[in-house]
Protein backbone atom coordinates (compact mmCIF):
# COMPACT_ATOMS: atom_id res chain seq x y z
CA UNK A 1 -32.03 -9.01 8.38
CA UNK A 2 -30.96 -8.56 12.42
CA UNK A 3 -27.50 -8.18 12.33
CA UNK A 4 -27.57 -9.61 16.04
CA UNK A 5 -28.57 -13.12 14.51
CA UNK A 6 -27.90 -13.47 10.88
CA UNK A 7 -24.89 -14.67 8.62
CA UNK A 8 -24.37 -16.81 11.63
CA UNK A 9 -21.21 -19.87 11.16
CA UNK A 10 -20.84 -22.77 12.83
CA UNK A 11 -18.71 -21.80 15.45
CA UNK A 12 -21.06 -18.37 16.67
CA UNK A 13 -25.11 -20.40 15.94
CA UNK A 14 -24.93 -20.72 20.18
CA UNK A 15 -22.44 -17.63 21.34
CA UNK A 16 -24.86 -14.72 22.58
CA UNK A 17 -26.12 -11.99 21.05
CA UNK A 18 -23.84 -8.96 20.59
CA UNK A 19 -24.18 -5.68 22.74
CA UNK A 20 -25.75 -2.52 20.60
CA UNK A 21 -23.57 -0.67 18.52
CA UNK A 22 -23.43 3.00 19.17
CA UNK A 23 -20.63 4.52 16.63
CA UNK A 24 -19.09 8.62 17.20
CA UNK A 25 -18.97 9.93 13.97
CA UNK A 26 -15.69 11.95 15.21
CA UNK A 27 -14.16 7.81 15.56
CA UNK A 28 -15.43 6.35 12.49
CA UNK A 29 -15.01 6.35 8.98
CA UNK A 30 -16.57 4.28 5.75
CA UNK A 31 -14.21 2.65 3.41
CA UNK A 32 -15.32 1.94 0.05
CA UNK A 33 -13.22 -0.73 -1.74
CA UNK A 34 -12.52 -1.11 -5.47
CA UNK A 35 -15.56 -0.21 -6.96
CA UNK A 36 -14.30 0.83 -9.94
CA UNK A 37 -15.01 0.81 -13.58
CA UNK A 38 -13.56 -2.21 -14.85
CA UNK A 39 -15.80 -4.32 -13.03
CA UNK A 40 -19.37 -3.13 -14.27
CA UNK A 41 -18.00 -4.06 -17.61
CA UNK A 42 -20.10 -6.52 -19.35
CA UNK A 43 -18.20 -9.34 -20.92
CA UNK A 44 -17.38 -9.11 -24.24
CA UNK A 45 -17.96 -13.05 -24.82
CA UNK A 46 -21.80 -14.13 -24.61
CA UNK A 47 -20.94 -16.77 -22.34
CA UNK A 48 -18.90 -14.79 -19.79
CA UNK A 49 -21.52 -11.84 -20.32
CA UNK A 50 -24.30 -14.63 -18.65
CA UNK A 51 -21.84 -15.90 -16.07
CA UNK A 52 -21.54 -12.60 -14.59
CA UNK A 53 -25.01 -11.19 -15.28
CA UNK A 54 -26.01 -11.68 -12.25
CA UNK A 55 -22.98 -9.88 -9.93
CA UNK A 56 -23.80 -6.71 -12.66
CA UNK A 57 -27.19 -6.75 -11.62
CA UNK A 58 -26.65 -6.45 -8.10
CA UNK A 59 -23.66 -4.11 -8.49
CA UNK A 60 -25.92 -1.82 -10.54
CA UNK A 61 -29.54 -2.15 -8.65
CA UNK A 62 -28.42 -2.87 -5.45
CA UNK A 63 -24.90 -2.32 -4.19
CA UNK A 64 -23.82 1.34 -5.90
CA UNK A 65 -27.06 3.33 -4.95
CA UNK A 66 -27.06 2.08 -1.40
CA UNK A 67 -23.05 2.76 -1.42
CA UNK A 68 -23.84 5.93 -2.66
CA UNK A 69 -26.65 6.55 0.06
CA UNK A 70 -24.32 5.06 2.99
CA UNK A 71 -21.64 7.88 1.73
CA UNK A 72 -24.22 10.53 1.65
CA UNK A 73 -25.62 9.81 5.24
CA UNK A 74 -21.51 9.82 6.30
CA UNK A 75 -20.46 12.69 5.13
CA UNK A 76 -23.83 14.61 6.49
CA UNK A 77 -22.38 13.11 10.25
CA UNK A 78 -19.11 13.93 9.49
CA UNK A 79 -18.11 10.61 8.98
CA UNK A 80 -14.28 10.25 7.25
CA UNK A 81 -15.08 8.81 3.88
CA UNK A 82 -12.21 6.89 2.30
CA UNK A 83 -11.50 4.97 -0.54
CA UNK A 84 -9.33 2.31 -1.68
CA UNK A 85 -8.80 0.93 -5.19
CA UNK A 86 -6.42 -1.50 -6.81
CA UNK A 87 -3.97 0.41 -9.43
CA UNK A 88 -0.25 0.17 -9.47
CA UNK A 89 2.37 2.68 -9.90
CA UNK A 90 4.02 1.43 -13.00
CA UNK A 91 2.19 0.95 -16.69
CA UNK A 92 4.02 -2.51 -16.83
CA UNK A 93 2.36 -3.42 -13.17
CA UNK A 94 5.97 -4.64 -11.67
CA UNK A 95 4.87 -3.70 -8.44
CA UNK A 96 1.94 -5.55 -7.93
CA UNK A 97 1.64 -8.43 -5.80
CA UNK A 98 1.99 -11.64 -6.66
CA UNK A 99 -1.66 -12.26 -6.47
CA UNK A 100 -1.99 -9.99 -8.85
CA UNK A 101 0.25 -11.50 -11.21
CA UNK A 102 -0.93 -14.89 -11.40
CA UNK A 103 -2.76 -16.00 -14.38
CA UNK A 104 -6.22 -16.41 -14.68
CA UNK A 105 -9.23 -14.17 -13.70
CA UNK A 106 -7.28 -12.49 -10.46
CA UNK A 107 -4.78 -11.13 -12.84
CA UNK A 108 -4.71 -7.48 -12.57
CA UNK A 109 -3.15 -4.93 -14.77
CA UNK A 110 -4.58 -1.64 -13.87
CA UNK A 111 -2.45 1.27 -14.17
CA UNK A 112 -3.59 3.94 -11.65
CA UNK A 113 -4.16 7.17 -14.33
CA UNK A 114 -6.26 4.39 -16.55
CA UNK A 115 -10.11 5.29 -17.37
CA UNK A 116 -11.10 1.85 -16.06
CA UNK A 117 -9.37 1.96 -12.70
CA UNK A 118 -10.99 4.74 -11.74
CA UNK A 119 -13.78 4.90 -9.17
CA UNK A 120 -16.99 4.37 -10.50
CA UNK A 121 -18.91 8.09 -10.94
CA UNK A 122 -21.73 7.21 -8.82
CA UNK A 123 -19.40 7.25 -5.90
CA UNK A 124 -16.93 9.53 -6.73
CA UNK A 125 -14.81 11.16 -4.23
CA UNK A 126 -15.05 14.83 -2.86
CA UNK A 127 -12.91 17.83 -1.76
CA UNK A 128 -9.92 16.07 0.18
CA UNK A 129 -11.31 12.33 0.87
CA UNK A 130 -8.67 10.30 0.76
CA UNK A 131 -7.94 7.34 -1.91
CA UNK A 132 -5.54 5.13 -1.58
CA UNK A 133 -4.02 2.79 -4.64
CA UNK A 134 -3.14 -0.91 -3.86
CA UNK A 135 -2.10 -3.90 -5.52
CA UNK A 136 -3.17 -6.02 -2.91
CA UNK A 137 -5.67 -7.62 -1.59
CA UNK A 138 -5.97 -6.22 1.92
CA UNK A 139 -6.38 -2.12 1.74
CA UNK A 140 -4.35 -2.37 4.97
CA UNK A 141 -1.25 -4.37 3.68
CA UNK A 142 -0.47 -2.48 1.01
CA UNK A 143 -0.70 1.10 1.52
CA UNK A 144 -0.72 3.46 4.61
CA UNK A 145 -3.95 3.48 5.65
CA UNK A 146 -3.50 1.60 8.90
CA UNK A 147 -1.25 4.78 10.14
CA UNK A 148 -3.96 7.16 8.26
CA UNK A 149 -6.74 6.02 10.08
CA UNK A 150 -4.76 5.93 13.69
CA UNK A 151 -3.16 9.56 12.64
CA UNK A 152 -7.31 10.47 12.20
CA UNK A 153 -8.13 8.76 16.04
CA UNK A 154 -10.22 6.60 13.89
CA UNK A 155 -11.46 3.51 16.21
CA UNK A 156 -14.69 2.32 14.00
CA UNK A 157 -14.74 1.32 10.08
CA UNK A 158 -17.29 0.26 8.19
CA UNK A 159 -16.76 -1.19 5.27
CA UNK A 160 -18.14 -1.40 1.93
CA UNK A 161 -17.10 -2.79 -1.64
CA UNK A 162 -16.01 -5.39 -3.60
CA UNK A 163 -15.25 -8.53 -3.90
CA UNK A 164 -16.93 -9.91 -0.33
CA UNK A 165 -14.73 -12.83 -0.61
CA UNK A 166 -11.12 -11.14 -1.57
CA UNK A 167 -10.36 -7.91 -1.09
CA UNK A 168 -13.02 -6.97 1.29
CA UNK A 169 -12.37 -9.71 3.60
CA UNK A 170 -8.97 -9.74 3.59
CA UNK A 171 -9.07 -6.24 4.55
CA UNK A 172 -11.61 -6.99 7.14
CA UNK A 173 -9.28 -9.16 8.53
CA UNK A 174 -6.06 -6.63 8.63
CA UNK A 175 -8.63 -4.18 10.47
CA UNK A 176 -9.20 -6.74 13.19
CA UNK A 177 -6.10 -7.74 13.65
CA UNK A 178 -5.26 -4.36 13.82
CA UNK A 179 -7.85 -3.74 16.57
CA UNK A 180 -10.47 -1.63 14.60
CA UNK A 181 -14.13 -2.23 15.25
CA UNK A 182 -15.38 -3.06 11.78
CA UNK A 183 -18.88 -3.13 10.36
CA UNK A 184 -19.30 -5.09 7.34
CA UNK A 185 -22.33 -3.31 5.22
CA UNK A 186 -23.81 -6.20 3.67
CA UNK A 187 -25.96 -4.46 1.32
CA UNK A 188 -23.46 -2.41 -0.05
CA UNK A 189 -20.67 -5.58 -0.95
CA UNK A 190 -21.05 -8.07 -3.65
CA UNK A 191 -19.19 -10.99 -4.48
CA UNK A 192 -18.77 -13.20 -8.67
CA UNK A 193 -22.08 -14.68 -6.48
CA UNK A 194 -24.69 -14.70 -4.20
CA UNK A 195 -23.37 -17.74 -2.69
CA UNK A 196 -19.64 -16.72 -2.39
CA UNK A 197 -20.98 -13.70 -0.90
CA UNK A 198 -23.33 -14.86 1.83
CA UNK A 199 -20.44 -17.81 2.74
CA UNK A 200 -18.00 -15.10 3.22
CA UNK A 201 -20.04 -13.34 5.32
CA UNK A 202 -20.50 -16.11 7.69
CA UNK A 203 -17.29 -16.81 7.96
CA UNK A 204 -15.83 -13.35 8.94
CA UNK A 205 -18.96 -12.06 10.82
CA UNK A 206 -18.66 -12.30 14.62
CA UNK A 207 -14.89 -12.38 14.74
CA UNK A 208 -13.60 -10.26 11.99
CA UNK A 209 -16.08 -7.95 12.05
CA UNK A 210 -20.05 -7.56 12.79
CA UNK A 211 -22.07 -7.65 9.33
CA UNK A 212 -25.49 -5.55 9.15
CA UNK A 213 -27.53 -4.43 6.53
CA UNK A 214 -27.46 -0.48 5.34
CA UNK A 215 -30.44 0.50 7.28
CA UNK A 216 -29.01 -0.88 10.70
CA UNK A 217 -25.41 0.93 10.02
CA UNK A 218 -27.56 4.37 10.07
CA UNK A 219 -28.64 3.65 13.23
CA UNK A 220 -25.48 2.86 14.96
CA UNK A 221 -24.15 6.39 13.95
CA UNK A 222 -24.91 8.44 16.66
CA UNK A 223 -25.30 12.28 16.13
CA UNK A 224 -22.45 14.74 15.61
């Protein structure tokens, strides 16, 4: 893909082409959002199992070994690696949000010392990297991270994680309205599917945040 031109929406197909990104490693860090164990779960019912097939497949081929890679190449440029993941305080989930409580697939009951809210393995975080626990969508909303990042001088983020269309994007949005320049790794996010995904990404990409591809991220970090 050219980041410069693709996941374009109807409002940015004529708007120029944005200027080169060039991002201090000393003013940026990577988020990683909610990849966590409970959702590479297969299905227990055969039916579910082939609905979501496909987001597993791209979770497990695709999106945690180039999260994985994008973490590695960070930390080597000193890059703040952070991560955010959905788990609530009490075992009875009170104090999630209410999008959390609702019924149906969105409900979440994740207790933050559970095996399955933990962060998947692959990308599990080092020495003192920061995690912060939410139970909301937006990474910014419902924790501290906004004053974290602005105690840190942090003026980039890129972003990686799950779901494109929920909790990614709504933290994508919270970082620009909170004037961080965010970077949307498009290879490293997935959404239930391909299509939610690549919607998603037209619809924040231009305004909420600019959305490249792994490969093009590495080259906007410049050297320490």
């Amino acid at each position: 893909m050219n980041w410069k031109t693709s996941y374009r929406s109807f409002y940015y197909e004529t708007a120029d082409q944005p200027e080169d990104l060039n991002l201090r490693p000393e003013e940026t860090a990577l988020l990683v959002i909610d990849i966590q164990k409970t959702y590479l779960e297969t299905p227990s019912d055969p039916v579910e199992a082939a609905r979501w097939a496909p987001f597993l497949t791209r979770m497990k081929a695709l999106v945690i070994p180039q999260t994985a890679k994008l973490i590695e190449i960070c930390r080597e440029k000193g890059v703040e690696v952070l991560f955010a993941r959905i788990a609530c305080l009490k075992e009875n989930g009170r104090d999630r949000s209410l999008s959390q409580k609702k019924p149906g697939w969105n409900y979440l009951l994740l207790p933050k010392d559970r095996e399955d809210s933990q962060i998947v393995p692959e990308l599990a975080p080092q020495k003192d990297e920061i995690v912060v626990c939410k139970t909301t969508d937006s990474a910014l909303t419902g924790t501290n991270l906004r004053l974290i990042l602005r105690n840190m001088d942090i003026q980039n983020v890129i972003v990686a994680g799950i779901f494109t269309d929920q909790c990614v994007s709504s933290t994508v949005r919270s970082l620009a309205d909170e004037s961080f320049n965010t970077i949307v790794v498009e290879d490293c996010c997935a959404a239930g599917t391909d299509e939610l995904h690549r919607k998603e990404l037209e619809i924040i990409n231009m305004i909420y945040c600019h959305v490249a591809a792994l490969d093009e991220v590495i080259g906007f970090l410049s050297e320490k």
